[in-house]
N, C-alpha and C. Protein backbone atom coordinates (compact mmCIF):
# COMPACT_ATOMS: atom_id res chain seq x y z
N UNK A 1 146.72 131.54 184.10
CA UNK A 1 148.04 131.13 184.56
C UNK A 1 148.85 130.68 183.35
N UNK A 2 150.14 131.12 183.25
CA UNK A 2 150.78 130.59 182.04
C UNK A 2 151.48 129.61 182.73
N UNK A 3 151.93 128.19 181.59
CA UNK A 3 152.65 127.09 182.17
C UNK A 3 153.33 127.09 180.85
N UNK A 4 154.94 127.04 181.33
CA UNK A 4 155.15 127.24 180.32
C UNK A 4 156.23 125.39 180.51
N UNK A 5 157.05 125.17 179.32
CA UNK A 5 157.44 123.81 179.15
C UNK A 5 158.98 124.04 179.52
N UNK A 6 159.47 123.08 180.17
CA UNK A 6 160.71 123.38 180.78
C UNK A 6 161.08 121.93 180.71
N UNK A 7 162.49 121.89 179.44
CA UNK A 7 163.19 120.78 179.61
C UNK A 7 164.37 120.39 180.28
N UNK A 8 164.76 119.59 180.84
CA UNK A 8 165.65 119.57 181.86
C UNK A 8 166.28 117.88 181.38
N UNK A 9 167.87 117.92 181.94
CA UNK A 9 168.75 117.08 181.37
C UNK A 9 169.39 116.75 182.80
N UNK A 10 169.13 115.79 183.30
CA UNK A 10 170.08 115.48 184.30
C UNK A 10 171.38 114.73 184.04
N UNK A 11 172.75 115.52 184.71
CA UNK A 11 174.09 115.07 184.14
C UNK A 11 174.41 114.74 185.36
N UNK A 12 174.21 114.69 186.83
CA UNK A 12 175.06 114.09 188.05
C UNK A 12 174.20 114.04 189.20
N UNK A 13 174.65 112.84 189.26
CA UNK A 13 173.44 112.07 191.07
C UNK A 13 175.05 112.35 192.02
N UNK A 14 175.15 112.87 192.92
CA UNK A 14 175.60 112.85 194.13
C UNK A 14 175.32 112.41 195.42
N UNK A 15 175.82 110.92 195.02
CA UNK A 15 175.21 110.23 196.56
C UNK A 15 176.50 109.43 196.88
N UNK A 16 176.62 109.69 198.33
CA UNK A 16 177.80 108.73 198.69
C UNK A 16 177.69 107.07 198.72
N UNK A 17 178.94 106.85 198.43
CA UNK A 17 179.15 105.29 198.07
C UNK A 17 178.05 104.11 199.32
N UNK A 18 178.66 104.44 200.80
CA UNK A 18 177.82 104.10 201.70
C UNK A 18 176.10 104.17 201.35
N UNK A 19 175.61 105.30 201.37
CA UNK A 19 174.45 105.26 201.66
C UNK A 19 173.38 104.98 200.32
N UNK A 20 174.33 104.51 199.06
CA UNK A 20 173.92 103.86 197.88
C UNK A 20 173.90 102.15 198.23
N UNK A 21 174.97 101.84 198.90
CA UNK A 21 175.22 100.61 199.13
C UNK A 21 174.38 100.10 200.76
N UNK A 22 173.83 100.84 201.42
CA UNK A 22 173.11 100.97 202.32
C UNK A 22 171.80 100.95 201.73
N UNK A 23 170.85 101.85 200.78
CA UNK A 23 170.01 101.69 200.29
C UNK A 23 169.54 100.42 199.15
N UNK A 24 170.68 100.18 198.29
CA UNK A 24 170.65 98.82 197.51
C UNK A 24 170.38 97.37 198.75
N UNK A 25 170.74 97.40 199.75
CA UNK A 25 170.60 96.53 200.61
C UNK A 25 169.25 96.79 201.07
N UNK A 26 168.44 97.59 201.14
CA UNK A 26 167.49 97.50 201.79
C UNK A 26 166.62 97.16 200.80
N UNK A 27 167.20 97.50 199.87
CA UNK A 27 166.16 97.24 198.21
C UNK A 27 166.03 95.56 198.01
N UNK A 28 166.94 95.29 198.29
CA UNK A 28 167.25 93.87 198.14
C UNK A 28 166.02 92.92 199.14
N UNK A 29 166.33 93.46 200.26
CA UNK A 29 165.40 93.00 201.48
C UNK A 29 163.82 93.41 201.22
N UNK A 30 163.71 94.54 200.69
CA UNK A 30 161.79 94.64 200.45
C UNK A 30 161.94 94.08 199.51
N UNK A 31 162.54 93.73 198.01
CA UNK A 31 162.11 92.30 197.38
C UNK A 31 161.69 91.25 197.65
N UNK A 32 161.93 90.24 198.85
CA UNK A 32 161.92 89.74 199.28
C UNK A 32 160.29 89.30 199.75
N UNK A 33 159.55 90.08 200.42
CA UNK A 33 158.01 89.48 200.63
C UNK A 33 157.52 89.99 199.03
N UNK A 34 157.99 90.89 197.94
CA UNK A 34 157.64 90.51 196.71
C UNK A 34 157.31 89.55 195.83
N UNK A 35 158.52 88.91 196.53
CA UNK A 35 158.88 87.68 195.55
C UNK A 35 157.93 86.30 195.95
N UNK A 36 157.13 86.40 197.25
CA UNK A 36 156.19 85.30 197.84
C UNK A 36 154.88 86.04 197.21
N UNK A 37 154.63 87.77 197.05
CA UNK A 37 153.44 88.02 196.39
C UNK A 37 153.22 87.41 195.41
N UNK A 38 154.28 87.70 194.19
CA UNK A 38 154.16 87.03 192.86
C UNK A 38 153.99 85.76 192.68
N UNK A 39 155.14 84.91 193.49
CA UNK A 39 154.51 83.60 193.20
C UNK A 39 153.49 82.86 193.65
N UNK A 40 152.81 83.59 194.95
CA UNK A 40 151.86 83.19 195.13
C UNK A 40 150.18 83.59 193.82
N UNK A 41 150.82 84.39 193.85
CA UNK A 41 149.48 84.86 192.54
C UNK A 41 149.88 84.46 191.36
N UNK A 42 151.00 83.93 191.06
CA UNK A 42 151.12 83.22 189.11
C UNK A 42 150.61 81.53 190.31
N UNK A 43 150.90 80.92 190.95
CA UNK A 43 150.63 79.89 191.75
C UNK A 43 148.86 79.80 191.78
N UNK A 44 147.90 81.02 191.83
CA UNK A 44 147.13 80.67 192.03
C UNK A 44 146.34 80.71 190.17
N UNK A 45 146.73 81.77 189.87
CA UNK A 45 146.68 81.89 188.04
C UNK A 45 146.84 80.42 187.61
N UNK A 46 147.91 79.50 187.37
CA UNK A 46 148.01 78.80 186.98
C UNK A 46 147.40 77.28 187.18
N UNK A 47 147.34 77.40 188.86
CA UNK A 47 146.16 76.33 189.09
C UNK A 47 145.29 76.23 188.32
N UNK A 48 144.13 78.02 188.53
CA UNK A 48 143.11 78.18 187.93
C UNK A 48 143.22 77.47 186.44
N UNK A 49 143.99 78.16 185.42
CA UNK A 49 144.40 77.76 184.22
C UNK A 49 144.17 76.23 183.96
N UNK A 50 145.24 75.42 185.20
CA UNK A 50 145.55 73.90 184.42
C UNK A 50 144.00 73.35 184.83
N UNK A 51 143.69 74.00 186.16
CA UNK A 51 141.75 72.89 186.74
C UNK A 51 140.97 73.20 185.17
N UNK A 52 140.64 74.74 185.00
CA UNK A 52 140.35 74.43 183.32
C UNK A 52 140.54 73.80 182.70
N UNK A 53 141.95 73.96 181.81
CA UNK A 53 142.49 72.73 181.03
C UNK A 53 141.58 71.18 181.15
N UNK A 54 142.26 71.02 182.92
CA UNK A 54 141.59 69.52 182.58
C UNK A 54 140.17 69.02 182.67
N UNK A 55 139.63 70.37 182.93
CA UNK A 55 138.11 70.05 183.48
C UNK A 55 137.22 70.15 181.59
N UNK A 56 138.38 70.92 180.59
CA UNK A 56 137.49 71.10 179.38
C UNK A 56 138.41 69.76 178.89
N UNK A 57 139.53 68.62 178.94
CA UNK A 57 139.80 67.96 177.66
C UNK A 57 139.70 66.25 178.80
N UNK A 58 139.02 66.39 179.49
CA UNK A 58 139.00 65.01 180.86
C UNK A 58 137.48 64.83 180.60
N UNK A 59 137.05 66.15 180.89
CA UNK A 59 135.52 65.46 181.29
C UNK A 59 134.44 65.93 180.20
N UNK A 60 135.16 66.29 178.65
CA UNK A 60 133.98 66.93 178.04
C UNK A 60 133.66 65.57 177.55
């Protein structure tokens, strides 16, 4: 099979104003339980981190 290499340049998105501004809104809204993933997991990272901390400069 030949494959050959094909470069391509995109010069224009055609999307109407509405359904950009319809989609940015929904983008906005699935951020949203994102933003409780992350901080719940740097929340649990950092616990971990500081119980270290004090468990190596408290109780050595």
């Amino acid at each position: 099979m030949d494959e050959k290499e094909v470069k391509m340049t995109l010069k224009d998105i055609d999307i109407p104003f509405w359904n950009l501004v319809l989609f940015l809104i929904k983008l906005a809204f699935a951020s949203i339980p994102a933003l409780f993933v992350v901080t719940f997991v740097m929340g649990l990272f950092f616990s971990l981190i500081g119980g270290l901390f004090e468990a190596i400069m408290f109780h050595a």
